[in-house]
Protein backbone atom coordinates (compact mmCIF):
# COMPACT_ATOMS: atom_id res chain seq x y z
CA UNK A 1 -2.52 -45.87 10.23
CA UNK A 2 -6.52 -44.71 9.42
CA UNK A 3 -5.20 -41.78 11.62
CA UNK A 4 -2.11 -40.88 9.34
CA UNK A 5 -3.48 -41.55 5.83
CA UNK A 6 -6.53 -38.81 6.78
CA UNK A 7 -3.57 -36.20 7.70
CA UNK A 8 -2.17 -36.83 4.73
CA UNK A 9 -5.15 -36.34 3.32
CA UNK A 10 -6.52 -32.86 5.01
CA UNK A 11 -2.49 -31.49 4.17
CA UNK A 12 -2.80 -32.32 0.55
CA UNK A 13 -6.34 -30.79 0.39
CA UNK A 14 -4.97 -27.65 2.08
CA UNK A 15 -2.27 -27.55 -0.32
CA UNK A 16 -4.36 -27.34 -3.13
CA UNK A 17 -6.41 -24.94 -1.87
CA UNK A 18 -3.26 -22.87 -1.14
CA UNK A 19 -2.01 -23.47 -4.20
CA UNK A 20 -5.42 -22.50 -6.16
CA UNK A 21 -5.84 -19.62 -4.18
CA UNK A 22 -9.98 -20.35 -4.06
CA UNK A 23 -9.53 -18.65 -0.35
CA UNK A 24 -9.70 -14.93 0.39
CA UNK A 25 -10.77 -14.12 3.81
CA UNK A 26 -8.81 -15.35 6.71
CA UNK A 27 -11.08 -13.57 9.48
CA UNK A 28 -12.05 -17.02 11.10
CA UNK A 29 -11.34 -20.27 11.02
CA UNK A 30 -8.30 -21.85 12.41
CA UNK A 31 -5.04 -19.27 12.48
CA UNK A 32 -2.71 -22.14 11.93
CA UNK A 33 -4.83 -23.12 8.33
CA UNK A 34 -4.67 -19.86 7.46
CA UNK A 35 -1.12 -18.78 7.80
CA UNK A 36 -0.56 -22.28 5.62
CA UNK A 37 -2.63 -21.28 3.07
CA UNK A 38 -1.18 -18.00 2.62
CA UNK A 39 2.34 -18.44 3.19
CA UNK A 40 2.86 -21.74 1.26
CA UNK A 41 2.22 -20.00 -2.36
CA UNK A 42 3.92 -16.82 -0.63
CA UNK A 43 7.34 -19.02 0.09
CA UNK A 44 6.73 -20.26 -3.06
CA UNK A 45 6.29 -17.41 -5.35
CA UNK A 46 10.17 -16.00 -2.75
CA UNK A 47 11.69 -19.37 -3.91
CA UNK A 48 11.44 -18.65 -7.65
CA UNK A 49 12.84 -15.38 -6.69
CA UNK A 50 15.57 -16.73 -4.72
CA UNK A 51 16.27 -18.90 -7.66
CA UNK A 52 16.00 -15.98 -9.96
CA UNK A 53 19.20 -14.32 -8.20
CA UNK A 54 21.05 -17.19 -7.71
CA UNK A 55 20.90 -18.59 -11.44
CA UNK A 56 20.77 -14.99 -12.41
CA UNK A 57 24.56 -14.58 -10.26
CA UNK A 58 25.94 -18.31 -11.85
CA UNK A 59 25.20 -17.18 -15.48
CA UNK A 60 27.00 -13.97 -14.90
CA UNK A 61 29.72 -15.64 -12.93
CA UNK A 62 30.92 -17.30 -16.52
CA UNK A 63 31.76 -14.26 -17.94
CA UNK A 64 33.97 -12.70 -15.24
CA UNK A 65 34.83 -11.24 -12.11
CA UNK A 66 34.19 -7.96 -12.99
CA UNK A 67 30.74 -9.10 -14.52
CA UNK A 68 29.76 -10.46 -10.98
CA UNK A 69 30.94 -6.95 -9.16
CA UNK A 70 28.92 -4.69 -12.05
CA UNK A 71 26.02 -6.71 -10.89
CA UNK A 72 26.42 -6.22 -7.49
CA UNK A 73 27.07 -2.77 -7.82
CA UNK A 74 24.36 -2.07 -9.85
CA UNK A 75 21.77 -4.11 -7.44
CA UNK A 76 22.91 -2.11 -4.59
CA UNK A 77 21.67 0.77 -6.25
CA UNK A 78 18.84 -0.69 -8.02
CA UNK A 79 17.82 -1.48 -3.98
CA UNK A 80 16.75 2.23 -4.01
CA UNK A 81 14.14 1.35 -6.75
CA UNK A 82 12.83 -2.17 -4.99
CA UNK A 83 12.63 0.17 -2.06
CA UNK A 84 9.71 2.56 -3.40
CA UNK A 85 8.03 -0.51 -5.11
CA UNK A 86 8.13 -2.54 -1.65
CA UNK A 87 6.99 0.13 0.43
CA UNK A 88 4.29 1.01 -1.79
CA UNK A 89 3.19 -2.60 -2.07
CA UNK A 90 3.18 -2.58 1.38
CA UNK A 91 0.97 0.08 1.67
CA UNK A 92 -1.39 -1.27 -1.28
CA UNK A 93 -1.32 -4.44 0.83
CA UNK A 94 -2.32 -2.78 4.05
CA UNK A 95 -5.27 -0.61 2.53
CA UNK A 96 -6.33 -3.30 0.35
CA UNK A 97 -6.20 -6.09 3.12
CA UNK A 98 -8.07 -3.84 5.53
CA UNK A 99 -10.95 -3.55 2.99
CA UNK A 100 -11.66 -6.90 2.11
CA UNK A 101 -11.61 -7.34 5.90
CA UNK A 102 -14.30 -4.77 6.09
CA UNK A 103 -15.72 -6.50 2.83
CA UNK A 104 -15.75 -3.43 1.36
CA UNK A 105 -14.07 -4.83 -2.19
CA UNK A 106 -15.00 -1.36 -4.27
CA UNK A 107 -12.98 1.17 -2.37
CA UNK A 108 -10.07 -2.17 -2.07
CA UNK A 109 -9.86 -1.52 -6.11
CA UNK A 110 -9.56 2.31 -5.74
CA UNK A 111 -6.63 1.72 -3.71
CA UNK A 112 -5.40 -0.38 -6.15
CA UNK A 113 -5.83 2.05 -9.55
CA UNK A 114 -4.42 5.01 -7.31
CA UNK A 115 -1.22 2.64 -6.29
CA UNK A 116 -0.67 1.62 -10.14
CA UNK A 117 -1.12 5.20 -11.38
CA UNK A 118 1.65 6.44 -8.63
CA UNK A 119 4.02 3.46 -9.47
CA UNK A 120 3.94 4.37 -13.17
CA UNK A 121 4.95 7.54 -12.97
CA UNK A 122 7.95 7.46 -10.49
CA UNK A 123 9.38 4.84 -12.37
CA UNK A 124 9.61 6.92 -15.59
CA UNK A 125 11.23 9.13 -13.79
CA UNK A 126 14.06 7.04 -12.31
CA UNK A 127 14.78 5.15 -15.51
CA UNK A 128 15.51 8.43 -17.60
CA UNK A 129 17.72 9.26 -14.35
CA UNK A 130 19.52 5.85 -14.27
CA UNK A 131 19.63 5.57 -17.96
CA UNK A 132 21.45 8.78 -18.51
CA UNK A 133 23.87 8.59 -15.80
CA UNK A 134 24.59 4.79 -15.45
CA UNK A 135 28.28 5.09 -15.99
CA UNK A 136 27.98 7.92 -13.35
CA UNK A 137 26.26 5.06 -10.85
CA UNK A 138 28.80 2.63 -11.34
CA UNK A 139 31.75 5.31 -11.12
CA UNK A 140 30.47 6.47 -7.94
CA UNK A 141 29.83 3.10 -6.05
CA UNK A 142 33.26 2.64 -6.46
CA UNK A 143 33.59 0.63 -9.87
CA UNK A 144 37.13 0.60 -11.49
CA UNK A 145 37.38 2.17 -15.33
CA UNK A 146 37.28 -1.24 -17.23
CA UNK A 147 34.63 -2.19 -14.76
CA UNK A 148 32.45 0.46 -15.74
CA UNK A 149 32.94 0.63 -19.44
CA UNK A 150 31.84 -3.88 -19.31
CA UNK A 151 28.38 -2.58 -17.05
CA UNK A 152 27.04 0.71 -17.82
CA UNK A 153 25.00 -1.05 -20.66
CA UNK A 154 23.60 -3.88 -18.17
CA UNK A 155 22.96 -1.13 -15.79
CA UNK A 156 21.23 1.05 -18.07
CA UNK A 157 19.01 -1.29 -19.53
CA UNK A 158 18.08 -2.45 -15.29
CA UNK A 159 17.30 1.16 -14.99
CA UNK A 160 15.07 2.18 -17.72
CA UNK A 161 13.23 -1.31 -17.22
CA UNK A 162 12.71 -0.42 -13.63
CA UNK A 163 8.41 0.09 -14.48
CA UNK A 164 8.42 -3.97 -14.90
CA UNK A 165 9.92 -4.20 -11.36
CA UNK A 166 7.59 -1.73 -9.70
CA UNK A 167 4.32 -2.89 -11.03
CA UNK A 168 5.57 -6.51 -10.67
CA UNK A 169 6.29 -6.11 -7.04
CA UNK A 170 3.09 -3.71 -6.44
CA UNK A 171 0.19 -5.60 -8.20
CA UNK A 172 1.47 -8.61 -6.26
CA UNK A 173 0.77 -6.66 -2.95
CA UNK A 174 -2.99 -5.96 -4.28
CA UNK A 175 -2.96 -10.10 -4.86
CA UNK A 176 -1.71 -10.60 -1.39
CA UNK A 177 -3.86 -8.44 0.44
CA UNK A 178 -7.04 -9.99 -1.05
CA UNK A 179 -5.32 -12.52 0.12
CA UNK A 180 -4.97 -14.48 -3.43
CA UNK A 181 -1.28 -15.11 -2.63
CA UNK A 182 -1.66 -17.75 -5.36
CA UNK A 183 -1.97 -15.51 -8.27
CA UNK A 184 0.94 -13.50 -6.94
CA UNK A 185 3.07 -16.82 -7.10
CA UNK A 186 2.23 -17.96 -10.41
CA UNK A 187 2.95 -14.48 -12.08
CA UNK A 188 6.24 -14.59 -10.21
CA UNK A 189 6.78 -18.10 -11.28
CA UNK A 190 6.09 -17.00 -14.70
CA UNK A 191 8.65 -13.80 -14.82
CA UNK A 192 11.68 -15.58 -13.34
CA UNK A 193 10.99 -18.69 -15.10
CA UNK A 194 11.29 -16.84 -18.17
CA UNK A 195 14.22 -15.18 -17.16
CA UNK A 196 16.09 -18.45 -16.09
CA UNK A 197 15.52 -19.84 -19.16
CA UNK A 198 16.23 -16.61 -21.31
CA UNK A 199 19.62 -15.94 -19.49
CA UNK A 200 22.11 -17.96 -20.82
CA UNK A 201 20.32 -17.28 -24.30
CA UNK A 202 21.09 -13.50 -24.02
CA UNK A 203 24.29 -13.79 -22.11
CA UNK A 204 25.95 -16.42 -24.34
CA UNK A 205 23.92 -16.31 -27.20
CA UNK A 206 22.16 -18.62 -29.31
CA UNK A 207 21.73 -18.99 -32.97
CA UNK A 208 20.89 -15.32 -34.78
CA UNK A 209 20.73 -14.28 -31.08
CA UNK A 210 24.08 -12.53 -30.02
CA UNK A 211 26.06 -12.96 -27.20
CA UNK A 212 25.44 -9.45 -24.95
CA UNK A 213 27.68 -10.67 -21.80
CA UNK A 214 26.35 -9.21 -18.67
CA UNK A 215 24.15 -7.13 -20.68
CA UNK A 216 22.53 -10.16 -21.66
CA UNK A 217 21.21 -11.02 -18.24
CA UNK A 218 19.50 -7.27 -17.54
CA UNK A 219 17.39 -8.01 -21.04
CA UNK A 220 16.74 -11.76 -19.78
CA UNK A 221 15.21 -10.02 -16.74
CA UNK A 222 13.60 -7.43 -18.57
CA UNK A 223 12.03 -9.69 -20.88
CA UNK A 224 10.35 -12.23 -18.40
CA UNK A 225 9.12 -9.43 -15.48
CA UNK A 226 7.16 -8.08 -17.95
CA UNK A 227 5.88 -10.96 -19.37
CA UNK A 228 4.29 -11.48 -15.63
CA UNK A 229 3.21 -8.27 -15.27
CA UNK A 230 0.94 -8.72 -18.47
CA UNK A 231 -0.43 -11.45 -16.64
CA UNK A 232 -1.06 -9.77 -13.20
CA UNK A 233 -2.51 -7.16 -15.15
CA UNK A 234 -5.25 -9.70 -17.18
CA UNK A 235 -5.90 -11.37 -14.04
CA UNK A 236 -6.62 -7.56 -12.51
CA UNK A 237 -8.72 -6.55 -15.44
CA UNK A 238 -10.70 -8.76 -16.42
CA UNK A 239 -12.76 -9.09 -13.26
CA UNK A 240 -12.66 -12.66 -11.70
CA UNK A 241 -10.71 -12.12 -8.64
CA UNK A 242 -11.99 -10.33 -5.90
CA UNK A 243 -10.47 -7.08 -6.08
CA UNK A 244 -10.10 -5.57 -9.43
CA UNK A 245 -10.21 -2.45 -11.28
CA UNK A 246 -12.91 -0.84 -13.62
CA UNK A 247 -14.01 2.10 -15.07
CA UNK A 248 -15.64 3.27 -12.00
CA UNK A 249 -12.00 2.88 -10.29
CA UNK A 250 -10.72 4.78 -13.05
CA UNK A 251 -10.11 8.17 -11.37
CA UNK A 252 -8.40 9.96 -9.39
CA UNK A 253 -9.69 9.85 -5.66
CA UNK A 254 -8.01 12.31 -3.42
CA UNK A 255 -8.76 10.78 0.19
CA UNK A 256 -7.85 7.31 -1.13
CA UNK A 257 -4.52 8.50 -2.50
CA UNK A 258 -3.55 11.03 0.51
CA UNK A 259 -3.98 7.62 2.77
CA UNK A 260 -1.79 5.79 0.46
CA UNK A 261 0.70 8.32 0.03
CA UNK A 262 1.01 8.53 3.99
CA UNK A 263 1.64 5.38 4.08
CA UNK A 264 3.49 4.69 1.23
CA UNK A 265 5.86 7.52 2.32
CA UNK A 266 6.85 5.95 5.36
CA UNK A 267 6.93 2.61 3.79
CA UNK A 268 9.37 3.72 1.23
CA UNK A 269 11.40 5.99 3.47
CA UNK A 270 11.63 2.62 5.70
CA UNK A 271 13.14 0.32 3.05
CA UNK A 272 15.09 3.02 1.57
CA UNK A 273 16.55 3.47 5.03
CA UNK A 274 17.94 -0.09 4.78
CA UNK A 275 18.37 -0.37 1.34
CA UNK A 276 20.59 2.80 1.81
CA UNK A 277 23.24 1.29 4.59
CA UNK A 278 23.50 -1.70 2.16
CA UNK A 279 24.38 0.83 -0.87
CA UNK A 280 27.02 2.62 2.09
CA UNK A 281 28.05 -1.18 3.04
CA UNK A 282 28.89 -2.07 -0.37
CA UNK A 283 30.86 0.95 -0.88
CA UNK A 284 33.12 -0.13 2.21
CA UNK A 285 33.72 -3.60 1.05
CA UNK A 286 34.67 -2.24 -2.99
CA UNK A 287 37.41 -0.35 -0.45
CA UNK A 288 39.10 -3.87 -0.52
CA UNK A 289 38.72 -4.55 -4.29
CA UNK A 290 37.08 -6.57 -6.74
CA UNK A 291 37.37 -10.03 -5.34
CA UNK A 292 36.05 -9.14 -2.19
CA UNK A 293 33.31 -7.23 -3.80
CA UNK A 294 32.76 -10.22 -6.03
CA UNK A 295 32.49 -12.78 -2.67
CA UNK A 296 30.12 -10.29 -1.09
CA UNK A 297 27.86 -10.63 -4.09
CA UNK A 298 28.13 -14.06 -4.08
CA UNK A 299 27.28 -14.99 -0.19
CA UNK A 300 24.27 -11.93 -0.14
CA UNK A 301 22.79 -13.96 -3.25
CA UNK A 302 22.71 -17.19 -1.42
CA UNK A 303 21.84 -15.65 1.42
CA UNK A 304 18.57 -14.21 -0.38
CA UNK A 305 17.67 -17.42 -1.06
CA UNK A 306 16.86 -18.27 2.26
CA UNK A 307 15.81 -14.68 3.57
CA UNK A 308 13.29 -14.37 0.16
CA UNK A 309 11.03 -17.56 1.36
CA UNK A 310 10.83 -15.67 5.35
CA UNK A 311 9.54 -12.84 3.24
CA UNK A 312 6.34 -15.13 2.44
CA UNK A 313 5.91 -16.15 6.32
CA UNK A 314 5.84 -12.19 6.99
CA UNK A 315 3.72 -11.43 3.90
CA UNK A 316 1.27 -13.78 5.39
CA UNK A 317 1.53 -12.10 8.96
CA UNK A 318 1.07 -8.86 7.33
CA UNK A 319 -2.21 -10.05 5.30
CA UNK A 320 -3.64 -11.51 8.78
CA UNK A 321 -3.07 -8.89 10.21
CA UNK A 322 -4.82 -6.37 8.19
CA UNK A 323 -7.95 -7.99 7.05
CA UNK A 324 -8.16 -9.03 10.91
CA UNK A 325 -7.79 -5.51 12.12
CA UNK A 326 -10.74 -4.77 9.51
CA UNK A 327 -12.69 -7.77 10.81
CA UNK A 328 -12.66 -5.92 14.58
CA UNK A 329 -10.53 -8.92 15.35
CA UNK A 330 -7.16 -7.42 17.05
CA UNK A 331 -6.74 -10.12 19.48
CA UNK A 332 -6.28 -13.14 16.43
CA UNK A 333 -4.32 -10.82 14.41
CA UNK A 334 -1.59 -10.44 17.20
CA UNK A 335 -2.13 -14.54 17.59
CA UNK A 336 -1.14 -15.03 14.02
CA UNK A 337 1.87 -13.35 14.08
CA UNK A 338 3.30 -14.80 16.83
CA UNK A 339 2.77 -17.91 15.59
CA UNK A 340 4.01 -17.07 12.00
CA UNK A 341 7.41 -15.64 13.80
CA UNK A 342 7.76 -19.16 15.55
CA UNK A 343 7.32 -21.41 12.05
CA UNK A 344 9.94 -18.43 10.62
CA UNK A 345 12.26 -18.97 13.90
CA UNK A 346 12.47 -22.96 12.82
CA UNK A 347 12.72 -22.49 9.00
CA UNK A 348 15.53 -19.80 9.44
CA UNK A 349 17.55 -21.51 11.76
CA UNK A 350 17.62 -24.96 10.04
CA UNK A 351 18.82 -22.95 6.70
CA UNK A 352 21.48 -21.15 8.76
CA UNK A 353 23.14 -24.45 10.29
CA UNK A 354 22.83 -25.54 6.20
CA UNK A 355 24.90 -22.46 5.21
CA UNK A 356 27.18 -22.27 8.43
CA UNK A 357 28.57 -25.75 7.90
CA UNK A 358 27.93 -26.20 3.99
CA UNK A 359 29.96 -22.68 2.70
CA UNK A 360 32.26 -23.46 0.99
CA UNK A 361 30.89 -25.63 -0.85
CA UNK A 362 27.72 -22.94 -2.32
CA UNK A 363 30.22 -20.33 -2.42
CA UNK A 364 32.37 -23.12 -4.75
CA UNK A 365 29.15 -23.49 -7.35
CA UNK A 366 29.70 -19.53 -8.44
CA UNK A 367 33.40 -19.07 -8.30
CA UNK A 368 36.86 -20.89 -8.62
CA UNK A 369 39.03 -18.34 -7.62
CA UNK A 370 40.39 -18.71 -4.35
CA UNK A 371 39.95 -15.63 -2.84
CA UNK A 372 36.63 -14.91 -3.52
CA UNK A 373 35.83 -18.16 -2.43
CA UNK A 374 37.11 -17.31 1.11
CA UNK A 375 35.80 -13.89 1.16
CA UNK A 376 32.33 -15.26 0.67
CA UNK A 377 32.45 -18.16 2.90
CA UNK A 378 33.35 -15.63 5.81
CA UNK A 379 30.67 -13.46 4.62
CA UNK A 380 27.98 -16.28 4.61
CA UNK A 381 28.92 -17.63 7.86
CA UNK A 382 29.02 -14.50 9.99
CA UNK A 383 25.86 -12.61 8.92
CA UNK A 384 24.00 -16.21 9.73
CA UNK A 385 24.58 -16.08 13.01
CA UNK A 386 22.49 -12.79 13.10
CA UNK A 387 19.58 -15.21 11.40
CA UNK A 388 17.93 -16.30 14.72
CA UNK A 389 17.30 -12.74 15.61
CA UNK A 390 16.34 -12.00 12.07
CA UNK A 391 13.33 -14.90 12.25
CA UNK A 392 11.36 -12.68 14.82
CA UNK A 393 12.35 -9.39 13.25
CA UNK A 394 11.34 -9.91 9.51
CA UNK A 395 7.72 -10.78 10.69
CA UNK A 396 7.41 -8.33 13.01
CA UNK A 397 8.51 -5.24 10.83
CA UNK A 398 6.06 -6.99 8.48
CA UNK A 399 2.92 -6.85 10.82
CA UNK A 400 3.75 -3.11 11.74
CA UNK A 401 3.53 -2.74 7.89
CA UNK A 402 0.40 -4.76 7.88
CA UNK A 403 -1.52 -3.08 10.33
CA UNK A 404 -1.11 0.45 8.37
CA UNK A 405 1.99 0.91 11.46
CA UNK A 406 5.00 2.03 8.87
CA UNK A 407 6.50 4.51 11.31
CA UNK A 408 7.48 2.47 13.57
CA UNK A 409 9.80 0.05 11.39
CA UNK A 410 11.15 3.34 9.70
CA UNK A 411 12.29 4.41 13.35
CA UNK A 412 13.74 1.08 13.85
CA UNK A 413 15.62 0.78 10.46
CA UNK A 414 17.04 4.22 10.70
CA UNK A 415 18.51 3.47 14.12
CA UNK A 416 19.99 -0.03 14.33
CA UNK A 417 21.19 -0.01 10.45
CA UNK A 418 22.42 3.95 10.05
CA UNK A 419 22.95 5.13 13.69
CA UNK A 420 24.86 1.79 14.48
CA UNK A 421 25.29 -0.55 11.39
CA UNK A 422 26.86 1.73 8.94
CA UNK A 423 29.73 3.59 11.38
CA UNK A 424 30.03 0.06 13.50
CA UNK A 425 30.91 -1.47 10.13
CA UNK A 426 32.68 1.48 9.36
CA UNK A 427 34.91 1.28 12.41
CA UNK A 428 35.78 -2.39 12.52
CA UNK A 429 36.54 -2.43 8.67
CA UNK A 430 38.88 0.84 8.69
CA UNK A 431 39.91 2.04 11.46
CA UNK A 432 40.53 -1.61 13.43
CA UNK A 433 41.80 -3.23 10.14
CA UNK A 434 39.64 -5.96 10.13
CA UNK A 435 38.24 -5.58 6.53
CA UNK A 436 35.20 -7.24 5.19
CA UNK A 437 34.80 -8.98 8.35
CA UNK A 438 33.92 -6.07 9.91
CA UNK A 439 31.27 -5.37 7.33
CA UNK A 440 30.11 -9.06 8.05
CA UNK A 441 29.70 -8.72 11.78
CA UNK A 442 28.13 -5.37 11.35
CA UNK A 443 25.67 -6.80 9.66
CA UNK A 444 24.67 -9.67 12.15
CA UNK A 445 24.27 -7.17 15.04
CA UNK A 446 22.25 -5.04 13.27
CA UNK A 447 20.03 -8.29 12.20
CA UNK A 448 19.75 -8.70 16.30
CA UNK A 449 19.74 -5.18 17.96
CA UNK A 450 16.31 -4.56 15.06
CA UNK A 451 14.61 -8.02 16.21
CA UNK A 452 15.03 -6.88 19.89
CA UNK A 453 13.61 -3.94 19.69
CA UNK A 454 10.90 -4.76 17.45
CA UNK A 455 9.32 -7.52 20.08
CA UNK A 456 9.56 -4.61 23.06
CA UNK A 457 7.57 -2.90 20.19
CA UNK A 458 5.20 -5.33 19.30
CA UNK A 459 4.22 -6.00 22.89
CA UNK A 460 2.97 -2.73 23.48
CA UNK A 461 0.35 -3.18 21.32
CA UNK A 462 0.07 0.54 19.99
CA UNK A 463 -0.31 -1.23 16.30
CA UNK A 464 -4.15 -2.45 17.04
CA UNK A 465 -5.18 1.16 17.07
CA UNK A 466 -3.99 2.34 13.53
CA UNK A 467 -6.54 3.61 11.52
CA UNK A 468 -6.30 2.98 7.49
């Protein structure tokens, strides 16, 4: 009993230590303690933003079907712009991560200006592009006329608020790579907590407040991202945390922003790689029409939900692996990641059994029409089964990315998910007649052929010589 009651109390010490984010440097110590203390505000911080989607998808779902298909149109598109902010988070991460190893917290703030600056100004430029030709967008991912005419509005506004979903995703990589996951959490908490609250305000209206419809829910989300990125940005400037920017980091330094466009490059092309085949996936389900379209939607949002908190087991692996690799330390970094893939392996496959034999009745909270119920039931249960695979394969992309190694997941994305996900979806959809369950078991394959061929990868070990 003595024995129990002291685990209970060393967990809930840990915990709030996790959750206060008071620890930076994981570059000793015991691995297991410090992939807890990083990934439990990490999974927390993905569970709001799980939430977010879901919520954000059952608001919308009250209006109409073709409210739930704008969305999911215009989110396959919008994947293009959480493509350049995730790779170049994951390249802040990496650079910053490998100088706090290196305790070298000066030139981990550089990084961190240059990566703001960059982020800033490609997002300008892709909201005037999306804002101008957001009819276009929805038009040419297949949207019918009355379709488009309800969701260029919601789409526009998603597009020329697109800086509030860069920086929020990109300071949040300088947070992680310190390795203060916990003040990447609470801004995240703050954003989407805002929006869940603001949504049905905006989409239904309230008072003098209008009701916008779907429109509603793109200035919900507008409203509460940057709300938390005023917060990152206090937390960033006002010099308590252990990388932050002053006037000294206030300029432009070319060597520091040549490394992080090299690696942002191949970060970005990476994501946009698979954010791409889901944009060409989409298009080959709206072949089928709106219901199906609208089921899709509906099973990839709960589906998020679980694949969002995995994200913050292989954030973790990719902030041990850096500050490890700066530490000299090659030998725990590839320790920690194995070990994070394992706890991801168990958490993955548990929420997989949940969805598998629970569909219906998640697919049943966002819809009562009977055939998208059954189109996203199928789609749920099929791409699960590629989940197993996809435990080992999200942390291992992830430590690649960590390490400063974004090639190789580029190489990997480009071939399992456009030389064989994309025409092998293609193929079974079309030409063998199987529709959206062809899409569906595309999908899981891909999820498996990419995990198989990143752990040949892995093994080989040409990761621990990247230099950042």
């Amino acid at each position: 009993m003595a024995q129990y009651i002291r685990r209970v109390k060393y967990l809930y010490y840990n915990l709030r230590i996790a959750l206060s984010g008071s620890e930076t440097n994981f570059t000793s110590g015991s691995i297991r303690r410090a992939i807890f203390l990083l990934s439990v505000p990490m999974i927390l911080e993905m569970v709001m933003e799980s939430l977010f989607a879901v919520v954000d998808i059952f608001f919308v779902g009250k209006v109409s079907t073709t409210a739930v298909a704008t969305v999911g149109l215009t989110e396959s598109v919008l994947t293009i712009i959480y493509s350049v902010a995730i790779g170049l988070s994951m390249a802040t991460t990496a650079l910053v991560a490998r100088r706090v190893g290196e305790k070298n917290h000066h030139k981990a703030g550089d990084a961190a200006f240059q990566a703001i600056a960059l982020a800033v100004i490609i997002s300008l430029v892709i909201g005037v592009a999306g804002a101008v030709f957001a009819r276009d967008i929805l038009r040419l991912m297949g949207g019918e006329p009355q379709l488009v005419e309800d969701g260029f509005l919601y789409t526009r506004i998603m597009f020329l608020s697109n800086t509030s979903i860069m920086l929020l995703f990109l300071i949040n990589g300088i947070f992680r790579g310190a390795g203060n996951a916990s003040l990447a959490m609470k801004s995240l908490w703050l954003a989407n907590g805002l929006n869940i609250v603001l949504d049905p305000i905006f989409i239904f209206g309230l008072g003098p407040i209008p009701e916008f419809g779907v429109a509603g829910a793109a200035i919900a989300t507008t409203t509460g991202r940057t709300v938390g990125v005023l917060f990152q940005l206090y937390h960033l400037l006002n010099g308590k945390t252990i990388v932050k920017i002053g006037w000294d980091n206030v300029v432009v330094r070319a060597k520091t922003l040549l490394n992080l466009l090299k690696l942002a490059s191949e970060g970005i092309s990476q994501f946009l790689v698979e954010s791409a085949s889901w944009i060409f996936l989409v298009r080959i389900i709206s072949l089928f029409g709106s219901e199906a379209l609208a089921g899709y939607t509906i099973a990839i949002r709960i589906i998020i939900f679980s694949i969002l908190p995995s994200w913050g087991l292989s954030n973790a692996a990719a902030t041990l692996v850096g500050q490890n690799l700066g530490a000299d330390q090659p030998l725990r970094a590839e320790k920690s990641v194995w070990k994070t893939a394992y706890y991801n392996f168990l958490f993955l496959t548990v929420l997989s059994l949940i969805f598998y034999f629970g569909a219906y009745q998640f697919v049943g909270i966002f819809s009562d029409e009977p055939e998208v119920i059954q189109t996203g039931v199928e789609s749920l249960r099929i791409i699960c089964l590629g989940y197993v695979f996809l435990s080992y394969g999200m942390v291992l992309a992830q430590s690649f990315n960590g390490a400063g190694d974004t090639r190789t997941p580029l190489l990997i994305n480009v071939g399992c998910y456009w030389l064989v996900q994309i025409p092998l979806a293609y193929g079974m959809a079309v030409w063998l007649n199987m529709g959206p369950q062809g899409v569906y078991i595309a999908i899981a394959i891909a999820f498996s052929l990419a995990a198989v061929v990143s752990v040949i990868l892995f093994q080989r070990g040409n990761w621990k010589l990247v230099k950042v």
